[in-house]
Every structure is written in C-alpha cells, then in structure tokens.
PDB file of N, CA and C in Angstrom:
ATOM      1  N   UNK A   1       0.852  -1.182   0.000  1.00  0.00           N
ATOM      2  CA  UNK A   1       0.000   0.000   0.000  1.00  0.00           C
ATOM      3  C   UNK A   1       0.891   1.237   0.000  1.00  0.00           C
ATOM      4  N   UNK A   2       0.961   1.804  -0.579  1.00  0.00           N
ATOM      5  CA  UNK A   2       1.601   3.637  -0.629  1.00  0.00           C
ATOM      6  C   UNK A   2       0.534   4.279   0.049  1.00  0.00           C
ATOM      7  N   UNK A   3       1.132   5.035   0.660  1.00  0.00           N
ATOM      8  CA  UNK A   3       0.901   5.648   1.568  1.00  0.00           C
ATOM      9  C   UNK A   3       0.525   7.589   1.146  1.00  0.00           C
ATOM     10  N   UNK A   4      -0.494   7.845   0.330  1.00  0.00           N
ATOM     11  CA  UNK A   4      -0.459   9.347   0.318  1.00  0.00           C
ATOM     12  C   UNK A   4      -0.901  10.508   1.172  1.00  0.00           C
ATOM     13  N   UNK A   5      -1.666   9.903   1.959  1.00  0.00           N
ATOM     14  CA  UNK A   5      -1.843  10.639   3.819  1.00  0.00           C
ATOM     15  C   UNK A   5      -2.573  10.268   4.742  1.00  0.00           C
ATOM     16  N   UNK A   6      -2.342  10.655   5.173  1.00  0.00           N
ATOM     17  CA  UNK A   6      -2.499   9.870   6.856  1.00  0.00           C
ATOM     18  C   UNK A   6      -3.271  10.895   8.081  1.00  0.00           C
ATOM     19  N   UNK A   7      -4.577  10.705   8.457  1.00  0.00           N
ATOM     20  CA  UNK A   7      -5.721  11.610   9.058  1.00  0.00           C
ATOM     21  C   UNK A   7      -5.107  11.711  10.525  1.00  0.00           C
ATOM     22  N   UNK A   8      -4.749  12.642  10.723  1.00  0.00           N
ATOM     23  CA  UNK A   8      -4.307  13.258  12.392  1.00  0.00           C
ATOM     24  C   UNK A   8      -5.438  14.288  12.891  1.00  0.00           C
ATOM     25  N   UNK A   9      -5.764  14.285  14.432  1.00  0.00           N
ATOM     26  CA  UNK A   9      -6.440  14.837  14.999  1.00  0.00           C
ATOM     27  C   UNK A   9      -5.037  15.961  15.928  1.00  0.00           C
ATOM     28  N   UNK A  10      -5.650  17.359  16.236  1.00  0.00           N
ATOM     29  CA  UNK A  10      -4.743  18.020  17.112  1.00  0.00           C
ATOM     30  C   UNK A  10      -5.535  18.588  17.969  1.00  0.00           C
ATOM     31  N   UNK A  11      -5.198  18.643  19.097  1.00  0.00           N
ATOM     32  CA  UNK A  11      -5.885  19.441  20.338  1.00  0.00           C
ATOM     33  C   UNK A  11      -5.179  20.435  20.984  1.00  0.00           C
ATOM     34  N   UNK A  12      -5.824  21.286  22.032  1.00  0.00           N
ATOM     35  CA  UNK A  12      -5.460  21.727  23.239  1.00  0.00           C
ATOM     36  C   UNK A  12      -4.725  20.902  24.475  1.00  0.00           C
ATOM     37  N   UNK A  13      -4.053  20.563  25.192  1.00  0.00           N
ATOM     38  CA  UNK A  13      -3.817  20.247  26.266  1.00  0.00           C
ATOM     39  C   UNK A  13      -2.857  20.720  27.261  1.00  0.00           C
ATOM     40  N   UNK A  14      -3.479  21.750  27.919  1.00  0.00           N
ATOM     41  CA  UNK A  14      -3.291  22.687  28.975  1.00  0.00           C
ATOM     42  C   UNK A  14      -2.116  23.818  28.117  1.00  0.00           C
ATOM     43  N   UNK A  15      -1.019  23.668  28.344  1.00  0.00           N
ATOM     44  CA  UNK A  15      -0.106  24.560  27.449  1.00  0.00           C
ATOM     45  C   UNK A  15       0.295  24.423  26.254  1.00  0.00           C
ATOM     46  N   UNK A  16       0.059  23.140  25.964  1.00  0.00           N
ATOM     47  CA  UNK A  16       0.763  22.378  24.794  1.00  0.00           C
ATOM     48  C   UNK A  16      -0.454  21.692  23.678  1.00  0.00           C
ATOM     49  N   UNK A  17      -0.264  21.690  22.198  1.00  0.00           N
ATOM     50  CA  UNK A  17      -0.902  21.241  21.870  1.00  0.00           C
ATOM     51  C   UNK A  17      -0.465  19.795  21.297  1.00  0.00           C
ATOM     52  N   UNK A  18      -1.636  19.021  21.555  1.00  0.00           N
ATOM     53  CA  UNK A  18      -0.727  17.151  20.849  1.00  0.00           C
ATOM     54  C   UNK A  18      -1.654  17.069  19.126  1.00  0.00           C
ATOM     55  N   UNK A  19      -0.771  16.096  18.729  1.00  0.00           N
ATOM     56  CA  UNK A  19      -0.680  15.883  17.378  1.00  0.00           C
ATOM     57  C   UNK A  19      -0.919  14.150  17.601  1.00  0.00           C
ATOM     58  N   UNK A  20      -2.020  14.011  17.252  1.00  0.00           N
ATOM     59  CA  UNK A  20      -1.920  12.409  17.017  1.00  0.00           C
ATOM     60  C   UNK A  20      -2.119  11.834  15.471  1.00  0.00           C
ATOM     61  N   UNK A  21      -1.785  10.433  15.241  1.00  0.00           N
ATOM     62  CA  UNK A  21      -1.839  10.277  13.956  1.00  0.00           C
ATOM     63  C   UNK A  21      -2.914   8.811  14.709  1.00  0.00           C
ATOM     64  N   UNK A  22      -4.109   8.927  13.180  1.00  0.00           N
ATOM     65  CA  UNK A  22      -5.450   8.349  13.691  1.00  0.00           C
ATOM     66  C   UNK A  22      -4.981   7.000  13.360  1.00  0.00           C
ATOM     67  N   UNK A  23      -4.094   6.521  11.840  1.00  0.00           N
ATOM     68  CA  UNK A  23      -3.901   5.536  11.139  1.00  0.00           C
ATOM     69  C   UNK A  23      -2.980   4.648  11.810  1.00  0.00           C
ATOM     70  N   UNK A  24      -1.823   5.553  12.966  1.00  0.00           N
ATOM     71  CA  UNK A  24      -0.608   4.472  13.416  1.00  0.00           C
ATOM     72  C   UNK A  24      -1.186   4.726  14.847  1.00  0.00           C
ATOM     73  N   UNK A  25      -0.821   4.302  16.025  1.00  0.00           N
ATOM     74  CA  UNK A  25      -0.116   4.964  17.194  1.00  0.00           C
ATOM     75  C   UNK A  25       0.787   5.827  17.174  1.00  0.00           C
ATOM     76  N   UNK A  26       1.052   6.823  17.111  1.00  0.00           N
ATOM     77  CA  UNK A  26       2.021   8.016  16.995  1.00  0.00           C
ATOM     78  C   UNK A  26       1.646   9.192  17.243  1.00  0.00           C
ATOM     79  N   UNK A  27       2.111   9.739  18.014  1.00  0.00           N
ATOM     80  CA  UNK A  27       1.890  10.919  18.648  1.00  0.00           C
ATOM     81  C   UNK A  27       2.569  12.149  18.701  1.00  0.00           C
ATOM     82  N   UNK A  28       2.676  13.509  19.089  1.00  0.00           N
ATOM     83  CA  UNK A  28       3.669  14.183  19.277  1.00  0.00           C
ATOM     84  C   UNK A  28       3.271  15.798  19.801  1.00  0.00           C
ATOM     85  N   UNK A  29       3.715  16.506  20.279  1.00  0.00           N
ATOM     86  CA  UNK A  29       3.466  17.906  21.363  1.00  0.00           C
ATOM     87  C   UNK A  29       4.260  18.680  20.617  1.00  0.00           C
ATOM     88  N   UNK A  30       3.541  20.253  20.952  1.00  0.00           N
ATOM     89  CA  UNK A  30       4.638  21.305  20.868  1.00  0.00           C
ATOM     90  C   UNK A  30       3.662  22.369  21.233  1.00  0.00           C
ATOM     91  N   UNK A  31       4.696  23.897  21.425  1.00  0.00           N
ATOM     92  CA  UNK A  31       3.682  24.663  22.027  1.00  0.00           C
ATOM     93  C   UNK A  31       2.592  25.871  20.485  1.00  0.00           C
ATOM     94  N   UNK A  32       2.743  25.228  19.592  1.00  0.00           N
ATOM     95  CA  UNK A  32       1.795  25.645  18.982  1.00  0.00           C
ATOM     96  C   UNK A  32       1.173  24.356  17.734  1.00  0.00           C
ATOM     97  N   UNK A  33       0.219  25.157  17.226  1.00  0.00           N
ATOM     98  CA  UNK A  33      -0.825  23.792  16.360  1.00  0.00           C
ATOM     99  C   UNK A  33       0.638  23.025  15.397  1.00  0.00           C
ATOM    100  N   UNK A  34       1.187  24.233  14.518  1.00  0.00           N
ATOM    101  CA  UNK A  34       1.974  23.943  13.690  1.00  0.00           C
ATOM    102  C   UNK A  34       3.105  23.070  14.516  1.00  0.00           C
ATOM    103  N   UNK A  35       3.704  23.269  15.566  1.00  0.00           N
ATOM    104  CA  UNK A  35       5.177  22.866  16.158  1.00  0.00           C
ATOM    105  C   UNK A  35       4.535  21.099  16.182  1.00  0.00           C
ATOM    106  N   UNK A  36       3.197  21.410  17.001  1.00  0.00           N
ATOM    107  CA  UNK A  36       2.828  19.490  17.109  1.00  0.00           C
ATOM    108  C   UNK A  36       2.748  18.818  15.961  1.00  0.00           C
ATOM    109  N   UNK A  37       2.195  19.611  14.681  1.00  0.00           N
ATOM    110  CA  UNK A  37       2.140  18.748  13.590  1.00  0.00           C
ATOM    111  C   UNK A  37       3.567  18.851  13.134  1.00  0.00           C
ATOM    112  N   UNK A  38       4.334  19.240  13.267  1.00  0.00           N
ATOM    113  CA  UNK A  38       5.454  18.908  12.439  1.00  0.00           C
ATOM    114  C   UNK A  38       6.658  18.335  13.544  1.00  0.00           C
ATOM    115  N   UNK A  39       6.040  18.152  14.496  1.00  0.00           N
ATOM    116  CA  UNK A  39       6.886  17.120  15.337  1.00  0.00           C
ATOM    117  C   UNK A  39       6.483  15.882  15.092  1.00  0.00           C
ATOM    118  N   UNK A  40       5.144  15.693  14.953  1.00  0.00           N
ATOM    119  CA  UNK A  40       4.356  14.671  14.792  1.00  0.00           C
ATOM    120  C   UNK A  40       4.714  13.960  12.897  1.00  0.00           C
ATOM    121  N   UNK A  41       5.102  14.900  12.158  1.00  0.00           N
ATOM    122  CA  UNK A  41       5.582  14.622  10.955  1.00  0.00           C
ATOM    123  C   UNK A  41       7.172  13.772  10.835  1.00  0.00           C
ATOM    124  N   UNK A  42       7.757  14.460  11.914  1.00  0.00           N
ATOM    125  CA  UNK A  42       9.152  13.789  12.110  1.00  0.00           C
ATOM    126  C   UNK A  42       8.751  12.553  12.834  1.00  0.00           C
ATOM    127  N   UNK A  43       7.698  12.720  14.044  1.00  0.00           N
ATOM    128  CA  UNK A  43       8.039  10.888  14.761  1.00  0.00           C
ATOM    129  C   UNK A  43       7.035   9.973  13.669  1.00  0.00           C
ATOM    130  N   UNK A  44       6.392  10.385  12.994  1.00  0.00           N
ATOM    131  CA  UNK A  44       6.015   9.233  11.778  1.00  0.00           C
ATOM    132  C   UNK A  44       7.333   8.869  11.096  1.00  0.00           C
ATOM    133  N   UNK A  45       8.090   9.850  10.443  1.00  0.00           N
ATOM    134  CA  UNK A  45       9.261   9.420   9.670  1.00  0.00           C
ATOM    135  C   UNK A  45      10.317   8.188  10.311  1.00  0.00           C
ATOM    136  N   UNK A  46      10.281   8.485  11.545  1.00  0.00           N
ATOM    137  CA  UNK A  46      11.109   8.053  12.624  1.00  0.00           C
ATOM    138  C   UNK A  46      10.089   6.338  12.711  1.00  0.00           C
ATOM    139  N   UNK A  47       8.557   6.582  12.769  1.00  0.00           N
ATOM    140  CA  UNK A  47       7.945   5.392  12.969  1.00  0.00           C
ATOM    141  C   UNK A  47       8.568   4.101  11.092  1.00  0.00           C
ATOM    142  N   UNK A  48       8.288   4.983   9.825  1.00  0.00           N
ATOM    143  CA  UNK A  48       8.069   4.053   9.022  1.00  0.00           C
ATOM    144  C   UNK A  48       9.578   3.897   9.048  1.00  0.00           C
ATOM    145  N   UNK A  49      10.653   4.337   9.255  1.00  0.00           N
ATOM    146  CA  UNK A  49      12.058   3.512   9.025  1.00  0.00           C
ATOM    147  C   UNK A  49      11.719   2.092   9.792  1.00  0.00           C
ATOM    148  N   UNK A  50      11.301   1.953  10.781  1.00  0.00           N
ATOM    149  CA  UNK A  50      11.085   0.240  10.743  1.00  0.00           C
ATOM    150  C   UNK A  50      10.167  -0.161  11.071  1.00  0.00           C
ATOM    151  N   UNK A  51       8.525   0.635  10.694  1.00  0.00           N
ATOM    152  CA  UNK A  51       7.457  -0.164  10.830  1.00  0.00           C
ATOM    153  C   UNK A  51       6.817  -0.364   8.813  1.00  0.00           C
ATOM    154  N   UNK A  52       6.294  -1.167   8.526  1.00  0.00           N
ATOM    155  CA  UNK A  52       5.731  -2.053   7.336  1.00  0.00           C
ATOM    156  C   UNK A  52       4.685  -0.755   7.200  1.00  0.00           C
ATOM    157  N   UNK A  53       4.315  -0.576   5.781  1.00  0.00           N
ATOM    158  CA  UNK A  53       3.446   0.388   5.341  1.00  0.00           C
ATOM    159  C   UNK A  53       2.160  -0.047   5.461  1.00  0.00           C
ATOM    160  N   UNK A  54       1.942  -1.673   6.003  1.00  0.00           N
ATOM    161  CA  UNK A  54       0.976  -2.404   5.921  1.00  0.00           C
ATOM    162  C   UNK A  54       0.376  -2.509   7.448  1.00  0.00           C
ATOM    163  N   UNK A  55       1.478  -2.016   8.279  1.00  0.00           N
ATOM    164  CA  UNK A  55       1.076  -1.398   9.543  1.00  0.00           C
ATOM    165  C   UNK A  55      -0.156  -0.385   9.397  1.00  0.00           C
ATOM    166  N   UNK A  56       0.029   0.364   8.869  1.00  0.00           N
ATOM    167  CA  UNK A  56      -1.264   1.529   8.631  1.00  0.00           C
ATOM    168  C   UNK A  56      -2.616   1.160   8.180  1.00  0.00           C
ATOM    169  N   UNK A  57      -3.470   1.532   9.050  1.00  0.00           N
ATOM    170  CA  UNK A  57      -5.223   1.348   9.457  1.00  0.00           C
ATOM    171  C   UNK A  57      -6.039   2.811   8.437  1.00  0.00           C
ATOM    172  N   UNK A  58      -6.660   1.654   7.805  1.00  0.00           N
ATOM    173  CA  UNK A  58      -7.154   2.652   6.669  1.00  0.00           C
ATOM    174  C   UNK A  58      -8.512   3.984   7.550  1.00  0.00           C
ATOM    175  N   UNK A  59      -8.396   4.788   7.640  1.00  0.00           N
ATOM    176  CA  UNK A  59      -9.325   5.814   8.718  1.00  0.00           C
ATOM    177  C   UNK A  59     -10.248   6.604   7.376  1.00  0.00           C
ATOM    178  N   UNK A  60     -11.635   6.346   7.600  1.00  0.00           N
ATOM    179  CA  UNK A  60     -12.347   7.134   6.554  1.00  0.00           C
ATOM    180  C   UNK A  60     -13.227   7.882   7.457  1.00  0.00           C
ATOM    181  N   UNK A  61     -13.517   9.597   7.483  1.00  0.00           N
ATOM    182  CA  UNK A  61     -14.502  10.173   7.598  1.00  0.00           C
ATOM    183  C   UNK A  61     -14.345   9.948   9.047  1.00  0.00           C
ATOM    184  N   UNK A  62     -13.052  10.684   9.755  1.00  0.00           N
ATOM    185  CA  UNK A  62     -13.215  10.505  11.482  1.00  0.00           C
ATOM    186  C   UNK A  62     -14.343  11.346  11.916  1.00  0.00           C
ATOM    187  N   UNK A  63     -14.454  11.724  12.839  1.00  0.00           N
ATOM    188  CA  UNK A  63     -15.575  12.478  13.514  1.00  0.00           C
ATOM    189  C   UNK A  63     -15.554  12.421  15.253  1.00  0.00           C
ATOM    190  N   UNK A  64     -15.214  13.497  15.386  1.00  0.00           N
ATOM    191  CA  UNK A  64     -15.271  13.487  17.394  1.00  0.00           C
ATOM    192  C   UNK A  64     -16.797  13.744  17.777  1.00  0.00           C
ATOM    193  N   UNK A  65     -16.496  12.620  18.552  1.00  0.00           N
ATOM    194  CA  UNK A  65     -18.424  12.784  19.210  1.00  0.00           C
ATOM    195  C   UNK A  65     -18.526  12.445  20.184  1.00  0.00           C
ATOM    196  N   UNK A  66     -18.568  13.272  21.287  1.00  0.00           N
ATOM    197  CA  UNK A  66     -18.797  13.450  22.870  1.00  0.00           C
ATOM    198  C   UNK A  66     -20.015  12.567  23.298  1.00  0.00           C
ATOM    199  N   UNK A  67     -19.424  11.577  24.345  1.00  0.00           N
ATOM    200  CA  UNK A  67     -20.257  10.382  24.900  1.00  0.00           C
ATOM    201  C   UNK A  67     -20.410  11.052  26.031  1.00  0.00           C
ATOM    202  N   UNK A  68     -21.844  10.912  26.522  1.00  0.00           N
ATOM    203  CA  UNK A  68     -22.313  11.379  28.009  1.00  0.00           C
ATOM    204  C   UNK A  68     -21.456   9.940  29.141  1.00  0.00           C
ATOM    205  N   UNK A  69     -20.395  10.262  30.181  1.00  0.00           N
ATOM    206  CA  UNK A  69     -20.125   9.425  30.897  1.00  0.00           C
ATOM    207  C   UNK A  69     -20.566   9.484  32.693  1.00  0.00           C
ATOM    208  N   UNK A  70     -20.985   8.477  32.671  1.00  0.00           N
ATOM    209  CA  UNK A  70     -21.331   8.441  33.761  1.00  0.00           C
ATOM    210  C   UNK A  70     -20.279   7.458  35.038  1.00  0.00           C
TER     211      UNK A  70
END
C-alpha cells in the first residue's frame, strides 16, 4: 500500500498542543498547532524507518463525538 496521507487529529492540552496520527499509534506535542504537527511529521518518519506500510489502518470520515459518561 503507498501511503499518500495519513488523518491526524490536534488538540489543546493545557499549554501544549498534541498531534496524534489516527492511522498508526504516533503521537507528538509542541507549544503551537503547527510545532505538534510537524513534530508529529518527524516521529512518523522516525515510525516508518522500521514499521511495514501495511502497519497503517485505513481511517475514513473521522468524527469526534462526545459520549455522556457516567
């Protein structure tokens, strides 16, 4: 599978914002939107030097949707 992109979610968290990638486990922080995504761009690079492209979980049409918890 080639790989032409890969769906990341970014948030707030307290000072810092995180960068997750939806398709691997991979993650990454910085103190602005841009710094997390492009930290988060380097620890993918860092992930496919030795994970399989076949590692990656095909993600269509994410969507955050707040569960009432009790």
């Amino acid at each position: 599978m080639r790989i032409t992109s890969l769906n990341n979610v970014v948030w707030r968290e307290g000072k810092y914002f995180v960068a997750q990638c939806l398709n691997v486990d991979v993650s990454s922080f910085g103190k602005t939107k841009q710094e997390a995504l492009s930290n988060l761009n380097e620890a993918l690079e860092l992930y496919f030097e030795d994970a399989k492209t076949s590692d990656v979980v095909r993600v269509n049409s994410p969507e955050i949707v707040s569960v009432p918890f009790h």
